[in-house]
Protein backbone atom coordinates (compact mmCIF):
# COMPACT_ATOMS: atom_id res chain seq x y z
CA UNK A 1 193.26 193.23 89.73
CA UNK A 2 190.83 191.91 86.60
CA UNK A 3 187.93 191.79 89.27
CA UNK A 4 188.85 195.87 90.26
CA UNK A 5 189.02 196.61 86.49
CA UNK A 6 185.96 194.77 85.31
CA UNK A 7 183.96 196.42 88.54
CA UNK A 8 185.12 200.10 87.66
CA UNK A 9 184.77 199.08 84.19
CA UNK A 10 180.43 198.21 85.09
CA UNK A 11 180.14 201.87 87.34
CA UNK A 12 181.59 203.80 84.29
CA UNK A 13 179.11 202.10 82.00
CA UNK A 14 176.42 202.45 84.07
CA UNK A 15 177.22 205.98 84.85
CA UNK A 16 177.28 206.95 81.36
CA UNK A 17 174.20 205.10 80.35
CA UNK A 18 172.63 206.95 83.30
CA UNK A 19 173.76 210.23 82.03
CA UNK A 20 172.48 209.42 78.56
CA UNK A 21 169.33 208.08 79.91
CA UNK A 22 168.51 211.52 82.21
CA UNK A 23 169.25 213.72 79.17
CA UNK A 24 166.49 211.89 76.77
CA UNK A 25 163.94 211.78 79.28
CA UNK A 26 164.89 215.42 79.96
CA UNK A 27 164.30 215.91 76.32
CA UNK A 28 161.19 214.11 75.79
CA UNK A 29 160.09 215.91 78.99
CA UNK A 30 161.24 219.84 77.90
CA UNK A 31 159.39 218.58 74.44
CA UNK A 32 156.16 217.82 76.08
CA UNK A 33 156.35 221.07 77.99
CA UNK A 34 157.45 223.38 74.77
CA UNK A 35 154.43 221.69 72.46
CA UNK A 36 151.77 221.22 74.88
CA UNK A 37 149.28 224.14 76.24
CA UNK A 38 151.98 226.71 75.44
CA UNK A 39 151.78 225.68 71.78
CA UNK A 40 148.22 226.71 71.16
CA UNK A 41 149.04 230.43 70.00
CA UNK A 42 151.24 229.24 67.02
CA UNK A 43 148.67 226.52 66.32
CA UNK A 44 146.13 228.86 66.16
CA UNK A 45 148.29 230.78 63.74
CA UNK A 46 148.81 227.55 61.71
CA UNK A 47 144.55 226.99 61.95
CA UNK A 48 145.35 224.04 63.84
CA UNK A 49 142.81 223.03 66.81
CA UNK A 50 143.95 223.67 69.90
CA UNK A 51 144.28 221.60 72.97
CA UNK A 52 141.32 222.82 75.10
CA UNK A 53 141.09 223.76 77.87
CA UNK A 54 140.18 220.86 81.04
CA UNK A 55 142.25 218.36 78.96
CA UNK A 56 144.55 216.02 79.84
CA UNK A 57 147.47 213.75 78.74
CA UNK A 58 146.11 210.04 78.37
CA UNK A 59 149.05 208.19 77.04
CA UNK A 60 152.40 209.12 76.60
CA UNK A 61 156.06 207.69 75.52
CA UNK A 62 158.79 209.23 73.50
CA UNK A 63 157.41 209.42 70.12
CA UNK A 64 153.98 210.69 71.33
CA UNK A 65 151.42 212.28 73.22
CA UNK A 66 147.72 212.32 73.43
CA UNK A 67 145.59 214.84 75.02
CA UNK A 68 142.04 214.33 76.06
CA UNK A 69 139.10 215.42 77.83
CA UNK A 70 139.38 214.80 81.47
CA UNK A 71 136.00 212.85 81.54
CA UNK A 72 136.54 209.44 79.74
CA UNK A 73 133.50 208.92 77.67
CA UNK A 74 132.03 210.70 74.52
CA UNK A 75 128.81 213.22 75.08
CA UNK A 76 125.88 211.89 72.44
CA UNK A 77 124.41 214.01 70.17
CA UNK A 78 127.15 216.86 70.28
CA UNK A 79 130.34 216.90 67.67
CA UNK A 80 133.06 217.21 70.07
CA UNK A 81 136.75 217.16 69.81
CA UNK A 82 137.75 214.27 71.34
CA UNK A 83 141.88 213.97 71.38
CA UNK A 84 145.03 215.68 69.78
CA UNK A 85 148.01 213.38 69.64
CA UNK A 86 151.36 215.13 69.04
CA UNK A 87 153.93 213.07 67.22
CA UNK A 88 157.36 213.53 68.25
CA UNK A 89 160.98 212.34 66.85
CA UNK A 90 163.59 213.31 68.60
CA UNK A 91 162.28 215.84 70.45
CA UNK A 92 160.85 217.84 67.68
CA UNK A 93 157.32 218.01 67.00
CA UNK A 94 156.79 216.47 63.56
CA UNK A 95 152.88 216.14 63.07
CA UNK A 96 149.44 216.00 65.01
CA UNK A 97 146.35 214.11 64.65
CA UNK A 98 142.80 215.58 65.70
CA UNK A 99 139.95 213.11 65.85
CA UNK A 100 136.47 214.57 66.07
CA UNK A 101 133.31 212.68 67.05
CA UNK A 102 129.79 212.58 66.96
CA UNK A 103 127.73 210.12 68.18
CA UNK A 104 124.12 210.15 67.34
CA UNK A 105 122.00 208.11 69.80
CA UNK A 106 122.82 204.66 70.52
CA UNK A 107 123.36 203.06 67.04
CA UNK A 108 125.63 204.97 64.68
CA UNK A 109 128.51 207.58 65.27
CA UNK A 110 130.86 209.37 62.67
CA UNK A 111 134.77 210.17 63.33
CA UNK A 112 136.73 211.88 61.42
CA UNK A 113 140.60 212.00 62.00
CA UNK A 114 143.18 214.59 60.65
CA UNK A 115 146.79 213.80 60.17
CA UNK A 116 148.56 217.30 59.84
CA UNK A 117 152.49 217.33 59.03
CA UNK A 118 154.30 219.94 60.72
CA UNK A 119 158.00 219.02 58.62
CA UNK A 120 155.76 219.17 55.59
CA UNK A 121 152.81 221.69 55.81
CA UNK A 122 150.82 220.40 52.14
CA UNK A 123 150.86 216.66 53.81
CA UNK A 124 147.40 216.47 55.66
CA UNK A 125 145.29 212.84 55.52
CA UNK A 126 142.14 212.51 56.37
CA UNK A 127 140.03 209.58 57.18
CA UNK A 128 135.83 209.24 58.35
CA UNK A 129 134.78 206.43 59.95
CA UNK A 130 130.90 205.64 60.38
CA UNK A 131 130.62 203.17 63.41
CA UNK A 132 127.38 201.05 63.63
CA UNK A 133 126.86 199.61 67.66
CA UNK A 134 124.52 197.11 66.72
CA UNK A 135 125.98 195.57 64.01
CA UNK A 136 129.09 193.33 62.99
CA UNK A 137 131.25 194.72 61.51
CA UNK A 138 131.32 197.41 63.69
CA UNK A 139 132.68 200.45 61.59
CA UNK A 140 133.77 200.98 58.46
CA UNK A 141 136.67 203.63 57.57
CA UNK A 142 137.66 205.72 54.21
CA UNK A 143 140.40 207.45 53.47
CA UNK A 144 138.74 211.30 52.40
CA UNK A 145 140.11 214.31 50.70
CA UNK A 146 140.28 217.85 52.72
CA UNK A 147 137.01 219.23 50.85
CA UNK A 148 134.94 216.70 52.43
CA UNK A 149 137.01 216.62 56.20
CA UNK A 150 136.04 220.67 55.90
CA UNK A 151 132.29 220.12 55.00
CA UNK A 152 132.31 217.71 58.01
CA UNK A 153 134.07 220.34 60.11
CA UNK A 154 131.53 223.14 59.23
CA UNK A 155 128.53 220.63 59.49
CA UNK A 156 129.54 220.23 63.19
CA UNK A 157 130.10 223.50 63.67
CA UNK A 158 133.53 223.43 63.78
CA UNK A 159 134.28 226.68 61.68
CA UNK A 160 137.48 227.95 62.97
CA UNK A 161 139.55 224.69 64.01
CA UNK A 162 140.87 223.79 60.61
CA UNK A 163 143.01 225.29 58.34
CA UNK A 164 141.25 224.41 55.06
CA UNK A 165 138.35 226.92 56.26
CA UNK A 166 140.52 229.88 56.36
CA UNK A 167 142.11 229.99 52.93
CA UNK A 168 143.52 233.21 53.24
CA UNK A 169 146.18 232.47 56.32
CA UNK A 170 148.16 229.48 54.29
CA UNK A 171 151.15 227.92 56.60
């Protein structure tokens, strides 16, 4: 009789973990769906760069997802938008990040990432890197304000991707 109870006991558990289990991955997966390509039109309303079009998800896991080019390398000498991560908890979109890059030749490139709350519209970081190939270290990184992220984003010709540039359609 204790081996009966203990095996219905295990099926039930494992049932129910199953259950729970199908319904998370089911949310993650509805979450993905709901903030992905379909998403664009209210981030363009929010002057948020868009996912692009040809681009692809790289990594993914409950918490977040990052989209990418389809081609795995960065073009030299042309500012490009190189990934959009979308930061999830629980299911709900809670912020993005939007790196931009431009790599000049074979010895220096410049990125500069934007952190952009979607709980909290007013919370936005910034940070510029300037990476040097041929030297140690490597990089080196700043934390910047959003008047000098936009003067990057207009110097590479990225006019309409960020909201900063289009003062008069605040969140």
């Amino acid at each position: 009789m204790k081996n009966w109870l203990g095996v219905l006991s295990a099926i039930i558990i494992g049932a129910l973990l199953y259950l729970y289990n199908s319904k998370r991955t089911a949310n993650i997966h509805t979450a993905k769906e709901r903030f992905g390509i379909t998403f664009n039109d209210e981030r363009k309303n929010r002057h948020l760069p868009i996912i692009e079009d040809g681009w692809v998800i790289r990594r993914t896991d409950s918490v977040k997802t990052q989209w990418s080019h389809s081609a795995m390398f960065n073009k030299k000498d042309i500012p490009e938008h190189i990934w959009k991560t979308l930061y999830f908890k629980k299911s709900v979109l809670v912020a993005e990040e939007d790196a931009f890059n431009y790599d000049r030749g074979d010895s220096v490139g410049d990125r500069l990432i934007i952190t952009s709350s979607l709980v909290h519209p007013d919370s936005i970081r910034c940070s510029f890197s300037r990476h040097y190939y041929r030297s140690y270290p490597p990089s080196e990184s700043h934390r910047v304000g959003l008047d000098f992220a936009d003067s990057v984003l207009r110097a590479w010709k990225f006019n309409d991707l960020y909201m900063r540039l289009n003062k008069t359609n605040p969140l």
